[in-house]
Protein backbone atom coordinates (compact mmCIF):
# COMPACT_ATOMS: atom_id res chain seq x y z
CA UNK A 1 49.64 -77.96 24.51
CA UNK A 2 50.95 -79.58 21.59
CA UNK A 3 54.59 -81.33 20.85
CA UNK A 4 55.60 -83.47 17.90
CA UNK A 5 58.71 -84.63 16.53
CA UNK A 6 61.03 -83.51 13.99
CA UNK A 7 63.76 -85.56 12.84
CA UNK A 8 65.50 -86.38 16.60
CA UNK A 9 64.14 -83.48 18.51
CA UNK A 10 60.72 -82.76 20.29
CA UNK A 11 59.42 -79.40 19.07
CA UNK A 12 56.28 -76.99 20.77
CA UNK A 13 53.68 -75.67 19.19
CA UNK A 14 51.20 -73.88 21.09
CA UNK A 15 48.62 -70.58 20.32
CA UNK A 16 48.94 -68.24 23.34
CA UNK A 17 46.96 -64.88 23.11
CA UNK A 18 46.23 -65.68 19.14
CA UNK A 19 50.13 -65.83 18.44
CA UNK A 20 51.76 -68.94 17.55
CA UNK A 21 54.76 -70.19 19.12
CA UNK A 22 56.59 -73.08 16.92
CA UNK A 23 59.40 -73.59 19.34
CA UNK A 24 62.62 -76.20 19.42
CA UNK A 25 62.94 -77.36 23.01
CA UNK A 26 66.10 -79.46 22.36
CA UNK A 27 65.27 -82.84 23.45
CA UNK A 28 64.50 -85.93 22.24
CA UNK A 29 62.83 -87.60 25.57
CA UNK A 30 58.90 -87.26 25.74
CA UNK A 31 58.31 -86.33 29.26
CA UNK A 32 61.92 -84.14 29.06
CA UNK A 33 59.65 -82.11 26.12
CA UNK A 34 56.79 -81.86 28.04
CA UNK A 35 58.65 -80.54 31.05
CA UNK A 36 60.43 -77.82 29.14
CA UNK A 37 57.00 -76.68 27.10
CA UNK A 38 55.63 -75.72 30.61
CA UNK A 39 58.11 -74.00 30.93
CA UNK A 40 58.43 -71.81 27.72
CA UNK A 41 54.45 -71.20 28.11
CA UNK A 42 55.34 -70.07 31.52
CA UNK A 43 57.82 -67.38 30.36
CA UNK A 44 55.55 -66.37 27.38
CA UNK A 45 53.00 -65.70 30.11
CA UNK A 46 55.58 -63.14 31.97
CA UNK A 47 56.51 -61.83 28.83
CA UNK A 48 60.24 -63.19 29.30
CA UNK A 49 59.81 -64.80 26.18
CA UNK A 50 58.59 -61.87 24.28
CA UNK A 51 56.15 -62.57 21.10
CA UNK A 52 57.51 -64.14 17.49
CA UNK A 53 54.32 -63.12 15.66
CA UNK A 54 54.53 -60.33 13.02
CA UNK A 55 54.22 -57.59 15.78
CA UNK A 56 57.69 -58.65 17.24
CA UNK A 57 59.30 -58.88 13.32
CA UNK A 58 58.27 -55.00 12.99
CA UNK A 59 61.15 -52.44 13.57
CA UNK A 60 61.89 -50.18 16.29
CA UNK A 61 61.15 -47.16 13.32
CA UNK A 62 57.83 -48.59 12.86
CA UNK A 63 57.12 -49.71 16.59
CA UNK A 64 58.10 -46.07 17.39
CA UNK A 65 55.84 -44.15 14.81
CA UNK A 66 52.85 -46.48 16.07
CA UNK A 67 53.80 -45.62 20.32
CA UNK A 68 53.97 -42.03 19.40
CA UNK A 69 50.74 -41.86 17.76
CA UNK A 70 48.86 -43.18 20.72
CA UNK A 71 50.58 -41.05 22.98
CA UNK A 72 49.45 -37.94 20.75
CA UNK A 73 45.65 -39.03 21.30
CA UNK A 74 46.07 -39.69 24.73
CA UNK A 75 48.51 -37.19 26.78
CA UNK A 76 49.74 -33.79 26.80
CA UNK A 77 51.05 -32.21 23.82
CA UNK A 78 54.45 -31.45 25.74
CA UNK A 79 54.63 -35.00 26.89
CA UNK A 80 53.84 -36.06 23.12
CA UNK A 81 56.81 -33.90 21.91
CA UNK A 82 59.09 -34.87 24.47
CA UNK A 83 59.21 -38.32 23.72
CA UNK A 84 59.14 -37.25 19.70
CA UNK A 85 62.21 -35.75 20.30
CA UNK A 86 63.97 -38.52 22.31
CA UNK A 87 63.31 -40.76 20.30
CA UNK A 88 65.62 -39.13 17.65
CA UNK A 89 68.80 -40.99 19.34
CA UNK A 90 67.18 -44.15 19.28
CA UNK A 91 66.01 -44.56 15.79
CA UNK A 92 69.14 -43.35 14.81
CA UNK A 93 70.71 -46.67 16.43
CA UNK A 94 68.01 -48.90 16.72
CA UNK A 95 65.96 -47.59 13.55
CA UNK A 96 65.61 -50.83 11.02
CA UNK A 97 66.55 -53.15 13.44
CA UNK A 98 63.07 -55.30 14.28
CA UNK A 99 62.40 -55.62 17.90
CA UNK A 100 62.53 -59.52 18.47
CA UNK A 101 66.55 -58.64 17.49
CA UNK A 102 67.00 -56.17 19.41
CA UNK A 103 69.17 -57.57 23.10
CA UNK A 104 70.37 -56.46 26.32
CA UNK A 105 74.00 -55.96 24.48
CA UNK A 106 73.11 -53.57 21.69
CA UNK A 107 71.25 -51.70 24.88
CA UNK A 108 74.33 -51.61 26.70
CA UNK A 109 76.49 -50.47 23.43
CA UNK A 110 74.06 -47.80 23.16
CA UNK A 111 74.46 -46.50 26.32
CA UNK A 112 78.18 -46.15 25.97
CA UNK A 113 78.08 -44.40 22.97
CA UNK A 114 75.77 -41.61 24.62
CA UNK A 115 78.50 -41.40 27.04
CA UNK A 116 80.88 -41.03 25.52
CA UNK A 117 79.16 -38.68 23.37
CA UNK A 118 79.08 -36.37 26.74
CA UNK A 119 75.28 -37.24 27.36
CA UNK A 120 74.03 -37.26 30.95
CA UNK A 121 73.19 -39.95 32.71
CA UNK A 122 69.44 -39.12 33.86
CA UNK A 123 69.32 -38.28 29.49
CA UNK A 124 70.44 -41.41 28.92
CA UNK A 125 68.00 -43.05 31.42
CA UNK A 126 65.18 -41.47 30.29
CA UNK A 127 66.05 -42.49 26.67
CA UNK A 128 66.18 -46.10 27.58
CA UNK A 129 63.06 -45.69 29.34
CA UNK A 130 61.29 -45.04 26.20
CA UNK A 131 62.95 -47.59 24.88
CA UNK A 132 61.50 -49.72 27.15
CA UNK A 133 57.93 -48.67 26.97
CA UNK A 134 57.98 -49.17 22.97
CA UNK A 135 59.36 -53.09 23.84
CA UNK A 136 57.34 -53.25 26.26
CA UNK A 137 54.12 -52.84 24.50
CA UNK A 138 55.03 -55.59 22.27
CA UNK A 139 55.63 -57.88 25.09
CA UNK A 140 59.19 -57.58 24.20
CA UNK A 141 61.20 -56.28 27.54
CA UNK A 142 60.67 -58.97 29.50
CA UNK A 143 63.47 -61.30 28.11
CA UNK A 144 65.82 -58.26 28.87
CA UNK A 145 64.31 -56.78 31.84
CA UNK A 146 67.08 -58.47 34.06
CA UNK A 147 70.15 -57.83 31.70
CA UNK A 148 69.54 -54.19 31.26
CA UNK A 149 70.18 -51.26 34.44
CA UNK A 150 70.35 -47.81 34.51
CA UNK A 151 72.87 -45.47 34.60
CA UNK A 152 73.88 -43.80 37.81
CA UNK A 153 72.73 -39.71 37.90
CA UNK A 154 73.06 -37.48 39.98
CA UNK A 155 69.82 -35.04 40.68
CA UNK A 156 69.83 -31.47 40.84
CA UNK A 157 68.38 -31.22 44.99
CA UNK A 158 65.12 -29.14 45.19
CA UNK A 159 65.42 -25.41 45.99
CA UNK A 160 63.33 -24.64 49.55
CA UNK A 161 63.13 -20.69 50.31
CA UNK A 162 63.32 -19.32 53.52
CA UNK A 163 60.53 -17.27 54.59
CA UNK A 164 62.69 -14.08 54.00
CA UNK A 165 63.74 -15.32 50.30
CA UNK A 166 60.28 -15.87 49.37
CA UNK A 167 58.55 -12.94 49.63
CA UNK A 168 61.13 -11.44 48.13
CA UNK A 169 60.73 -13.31 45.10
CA UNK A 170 57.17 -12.20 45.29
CA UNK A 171 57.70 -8.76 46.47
CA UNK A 172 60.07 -8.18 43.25
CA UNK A 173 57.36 -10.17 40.97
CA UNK A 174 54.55 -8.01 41.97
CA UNK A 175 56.75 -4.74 41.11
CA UNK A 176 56.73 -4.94 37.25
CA UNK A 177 53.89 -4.94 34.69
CA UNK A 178 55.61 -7.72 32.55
CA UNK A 179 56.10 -10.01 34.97
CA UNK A 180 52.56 -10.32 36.02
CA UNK A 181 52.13 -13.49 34.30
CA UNK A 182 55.07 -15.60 35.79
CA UNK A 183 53.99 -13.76 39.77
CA UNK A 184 50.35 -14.92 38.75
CA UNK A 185 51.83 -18.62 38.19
CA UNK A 186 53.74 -18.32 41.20
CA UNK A 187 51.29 -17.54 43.33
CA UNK A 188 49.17 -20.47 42.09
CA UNK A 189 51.97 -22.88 42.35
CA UNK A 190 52.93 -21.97 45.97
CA UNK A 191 49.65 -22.44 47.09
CA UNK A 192 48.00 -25.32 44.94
CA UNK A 193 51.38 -27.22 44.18
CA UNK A 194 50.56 -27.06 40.99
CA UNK A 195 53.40 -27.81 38.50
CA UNK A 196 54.22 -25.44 35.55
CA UNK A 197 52.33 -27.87 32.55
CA UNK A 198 49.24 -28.17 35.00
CA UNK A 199 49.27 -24.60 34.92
CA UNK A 200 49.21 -24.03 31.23
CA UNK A 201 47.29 -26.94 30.80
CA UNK A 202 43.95 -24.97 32.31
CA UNK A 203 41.23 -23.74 30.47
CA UNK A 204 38.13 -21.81 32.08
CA UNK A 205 35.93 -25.01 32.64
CA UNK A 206 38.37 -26.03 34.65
CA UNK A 207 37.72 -23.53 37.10
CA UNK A 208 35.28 -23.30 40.14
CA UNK A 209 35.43 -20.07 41.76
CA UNK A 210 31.86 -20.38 43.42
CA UNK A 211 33.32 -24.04 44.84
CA UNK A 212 36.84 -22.19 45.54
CA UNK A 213 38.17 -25.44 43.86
CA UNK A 214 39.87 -26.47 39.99
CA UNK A 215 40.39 -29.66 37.73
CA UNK A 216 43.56 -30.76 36.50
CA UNK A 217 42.64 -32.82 33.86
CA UNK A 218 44.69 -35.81 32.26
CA UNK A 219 45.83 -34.20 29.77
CA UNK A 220 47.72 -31.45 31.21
CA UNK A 221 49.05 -33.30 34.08
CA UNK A 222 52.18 -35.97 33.70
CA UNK A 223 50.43 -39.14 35.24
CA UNK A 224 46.89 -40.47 35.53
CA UNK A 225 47.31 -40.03 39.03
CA UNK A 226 47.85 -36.14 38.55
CA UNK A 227 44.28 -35.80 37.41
CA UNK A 228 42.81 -33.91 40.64
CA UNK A 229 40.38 -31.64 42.38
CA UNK A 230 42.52 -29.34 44.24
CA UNK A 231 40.96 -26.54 46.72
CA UNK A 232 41.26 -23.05 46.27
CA UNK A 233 42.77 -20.75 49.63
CA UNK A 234 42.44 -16.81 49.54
CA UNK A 235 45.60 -16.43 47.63
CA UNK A 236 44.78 -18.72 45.06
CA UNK A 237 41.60 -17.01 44.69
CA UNK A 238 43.10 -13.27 44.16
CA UNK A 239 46.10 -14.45 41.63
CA UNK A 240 43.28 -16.27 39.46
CA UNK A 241 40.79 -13.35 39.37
CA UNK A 242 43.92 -11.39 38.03
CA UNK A 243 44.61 -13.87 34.92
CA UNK A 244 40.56 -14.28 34.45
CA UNK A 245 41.18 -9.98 34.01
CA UNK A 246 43.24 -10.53 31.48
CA UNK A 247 41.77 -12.82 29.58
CA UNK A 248 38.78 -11.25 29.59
CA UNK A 249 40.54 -8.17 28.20
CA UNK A 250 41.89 -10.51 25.47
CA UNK A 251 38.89 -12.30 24.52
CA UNK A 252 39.70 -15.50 26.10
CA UNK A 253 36.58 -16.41 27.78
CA UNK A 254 34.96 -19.67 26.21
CA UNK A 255 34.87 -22.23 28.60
CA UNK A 256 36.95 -24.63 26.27
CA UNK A 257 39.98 -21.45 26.39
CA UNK A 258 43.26 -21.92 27.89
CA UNK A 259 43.70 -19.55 30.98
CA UNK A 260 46.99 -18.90 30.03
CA UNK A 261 46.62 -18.59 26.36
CA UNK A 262 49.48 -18.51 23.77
CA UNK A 263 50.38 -14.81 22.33
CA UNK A 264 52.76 -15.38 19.24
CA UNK A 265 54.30 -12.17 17.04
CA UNK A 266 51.49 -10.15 18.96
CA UNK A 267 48.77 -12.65 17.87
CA UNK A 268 46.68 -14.44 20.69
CA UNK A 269 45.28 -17.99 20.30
CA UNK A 270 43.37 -19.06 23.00
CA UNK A 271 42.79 -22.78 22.14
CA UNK A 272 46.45 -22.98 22.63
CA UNK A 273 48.30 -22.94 25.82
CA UNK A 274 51.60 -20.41 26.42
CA UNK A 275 54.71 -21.86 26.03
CA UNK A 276 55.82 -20.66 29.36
CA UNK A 277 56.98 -17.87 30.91
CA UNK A 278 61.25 -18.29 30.76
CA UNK A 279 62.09 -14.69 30.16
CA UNK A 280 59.84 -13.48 32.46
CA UNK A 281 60.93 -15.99 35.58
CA UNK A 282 64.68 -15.53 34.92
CA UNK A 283 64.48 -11.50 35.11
CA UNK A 284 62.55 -11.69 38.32
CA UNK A 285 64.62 -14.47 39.68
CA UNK A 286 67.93 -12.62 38.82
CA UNK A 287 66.65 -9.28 40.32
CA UNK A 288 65.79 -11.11 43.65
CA UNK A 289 68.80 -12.54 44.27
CA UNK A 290 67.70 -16.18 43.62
CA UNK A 291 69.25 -17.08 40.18
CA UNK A 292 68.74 -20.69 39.11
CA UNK A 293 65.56 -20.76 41.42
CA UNK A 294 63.86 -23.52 39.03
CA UNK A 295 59.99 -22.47 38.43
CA UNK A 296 59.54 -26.01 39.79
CA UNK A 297 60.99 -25.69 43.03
CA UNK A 298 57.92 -23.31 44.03
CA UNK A 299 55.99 -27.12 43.85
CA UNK A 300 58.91 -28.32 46.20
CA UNK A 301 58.19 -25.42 48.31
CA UNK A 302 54.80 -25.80 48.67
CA UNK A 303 54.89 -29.82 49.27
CA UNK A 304 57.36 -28.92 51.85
CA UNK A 305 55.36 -26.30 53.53
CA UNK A 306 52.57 -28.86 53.84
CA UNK A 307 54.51 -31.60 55.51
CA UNK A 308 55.95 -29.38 57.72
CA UNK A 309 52.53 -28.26 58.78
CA UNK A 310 52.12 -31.80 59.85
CA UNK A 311 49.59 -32.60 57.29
CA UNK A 312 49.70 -36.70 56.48
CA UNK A 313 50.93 -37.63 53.30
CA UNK A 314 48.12 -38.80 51.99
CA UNK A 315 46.66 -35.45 51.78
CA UNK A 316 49.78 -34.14 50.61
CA UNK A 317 49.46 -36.79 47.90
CA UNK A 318 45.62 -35.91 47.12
CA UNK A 319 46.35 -32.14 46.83
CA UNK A 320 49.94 -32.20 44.92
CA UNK A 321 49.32 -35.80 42.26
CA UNK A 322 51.47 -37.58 41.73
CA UNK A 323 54.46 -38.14 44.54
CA UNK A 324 54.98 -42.17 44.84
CA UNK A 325 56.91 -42.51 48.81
CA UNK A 326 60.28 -42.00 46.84
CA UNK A 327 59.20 -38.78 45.40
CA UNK A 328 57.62 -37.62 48.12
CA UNK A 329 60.88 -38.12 50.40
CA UNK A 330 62.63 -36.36 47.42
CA UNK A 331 59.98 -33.47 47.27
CA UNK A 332 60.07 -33.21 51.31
CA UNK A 333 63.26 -31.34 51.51
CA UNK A 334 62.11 -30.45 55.28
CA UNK A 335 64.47 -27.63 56.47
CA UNK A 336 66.77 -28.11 59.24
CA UNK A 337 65.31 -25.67 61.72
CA UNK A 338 61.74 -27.69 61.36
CA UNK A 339 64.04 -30.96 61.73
CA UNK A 340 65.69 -29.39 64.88
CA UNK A 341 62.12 -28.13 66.46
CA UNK A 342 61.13 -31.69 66.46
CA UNK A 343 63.86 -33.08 68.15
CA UNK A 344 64.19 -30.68 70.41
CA UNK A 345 60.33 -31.13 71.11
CA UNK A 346 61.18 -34.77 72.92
CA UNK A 347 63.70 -33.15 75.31
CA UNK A 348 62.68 -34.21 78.90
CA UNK A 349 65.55 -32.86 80.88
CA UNK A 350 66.58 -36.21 82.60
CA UNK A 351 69.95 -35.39 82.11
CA UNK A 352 71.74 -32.66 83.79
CA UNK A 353 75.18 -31.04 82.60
CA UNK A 354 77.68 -30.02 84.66
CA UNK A 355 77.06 -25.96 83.82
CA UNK A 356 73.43 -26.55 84.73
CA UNK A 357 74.56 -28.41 88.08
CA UNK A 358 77.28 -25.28 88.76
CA UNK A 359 74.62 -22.78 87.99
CA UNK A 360 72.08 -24.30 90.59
CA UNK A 361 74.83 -24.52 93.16
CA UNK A 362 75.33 -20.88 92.90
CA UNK A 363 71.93 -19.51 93.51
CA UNK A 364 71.36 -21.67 96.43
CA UNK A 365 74.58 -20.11 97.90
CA UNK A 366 73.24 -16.94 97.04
């Protein structure tokens, strides 16, 4: 640690993690100075302070471009254009505006322009939450960490089908050629948990049929903890020999080929994924009688189905990913007759009504 004096007041000058930080601490007593450099070097270290090296002068434009870049080498190509396209809002407000200037009120500002603009509040969130990853990895958020709070949103609930309701969604997939695809996917889902980018994410290496067992890789999945091993039941089995069919009828069988390959003005590339199957899932949804079921929900289903099988949550948690205790209490949508089974399970009968005590009467009389 290092101090010396200019004019009246002490100043800091210390190298932490190769960045200099040339610091006024306000004082003009030694030990006062000494006291209130710990304490600077102890909010540099929990990246309150942020850094004031060139990295910090950059601007959010720049720091942007540079974030998105690594998260093109490193993650999905959906999650890569996702945050591409959220970030259009932010450089529009934050653009030139270097990151050491940026502060918890031009946050806040922001956030009230987006509402007023008639932008959700999850939108909004997930906005700032970029946002805060860019600052972040410039060791800039933590000096605004405790100024700066979400905004309230409201979440859509998850979808759970009766028994009835799904296999009618199934029953009506199965009945028409064109929606093979999107009943193939559904099958997988509902019995893997599998969401709809792990899906499209596969390619043929990623498949074990011998083992009864596939790999969702990194890169096709939304966390590191989504990268699994995840078994293989009979239904599972049958849906995926039905999309290996196809591809094999379309050529897609190198091992580095996407399962579900993309098919664009009749042309097939298999070393891209589809872009879904949208058209496909809201037909069959709408002739079933269950319009607005999400695609997704079919992972809530299956997580649910699981849970109420009795199954721990750890192994719900190493077959479905990614599901942190909050998610997995949001995911668990267990239905009421399951709820009521289990109450009704701890009955012991210590208490007896008044009907049970008039019918007793009765048949001793009789």
């Amino acid at each position: 640690m290092s101090l010396f004096k200019r004019k009246k007041w002490y100043w800091m000058d210390d190298f932490v993690n190769g960045v200099r930080y040339r610091l006024p601490l306000k004082t003009t007593n030694w030990q006062e100075g000494k006291r209130l450099e710990k304490e600077k070097l102890n909010e540099i270290a929990e990246g309150k302070l942020g850094s004031l090296g060139k990295v910090a002068r950059q601007t959010f434009n720049d720091a942007t471009d540079a974030y998105l870049l690594e998260r093109q080498l490193h993650n999905a190509e959906k999650t890569y254009i996702t945050d591409r396209d959220r970030s259009g809002s932010l450089r529009k407000f934050f653009g030139v505006v270097p990151l050491r200037r940026i502060t918890a009120d031009m946050i806040v500002k922001y956030q009230s322009e987006r509402k007023a603009a008639g932008v959700s509040g999850c939108s909004i969130n997930l906005e700032v939450g970029l946002l805060r990853r860019v600052l972040k990895r410039h060791k800039q958020w933590g000096r605004l960490a405790e100024a700066v709070h979400m905004l309230p949103q409201r979440y859509k609930p998850a979808r759970v089908l009766s028994p009835e309701e799904k296999a009618q969604l199934l029953e009506v997939a199965a009945s028409k050629p064109e929606w093979e695809i999107a009943y193939c996917a559904a099958i997988l889902a509902l019995n893997t948990t599998m969401r709809g980018c792990e899906l499209k994410g596969l390619r043929h290496m990623d498949v074990d049929l011998f083992e009864k067992t596939l790999k969702i890789k990194r890169q096709s999945t939304k966390t590191d903890a989504g990268e699994r091993v995840v078994p293989l039941n009979r239904d599972a089995i049958l849906a995926l020999g039905k999309v290996l069919d196809r591809c094999r009828v379309l050529g897609s069988v190198e091992p580095d080929h996407f399962i579900f390959p993309t098919c664009e003005n009749g042309k097939l590339d298999p070393t891209k994924p589809m872009k879904g199957w949208r058209s496909a899932w809201r037909g069959l949804t709408k002739a079933a009688s269950l319009k607005g079921l999400r695609f997704h929900d079919l992972r809530h289903q299956a997580i649910t189905e699981l849970l109420e099988k009795g199954l721990s949550d750890q192994t719900v948690k190493s077959i479905a990913g990614h599901v942190s205790p909050r998610m997995l209490d949001h995911y668990s949508h267990i239905r009421l007759q399951a709820r009521r089974q289990a109450v009704e399970s701890l009955e012991a009968r210590l208490i007896v009504t008044p009907q049970e005590v008039d019918s007793t009467n009765s048949q001793r009389l009789n």
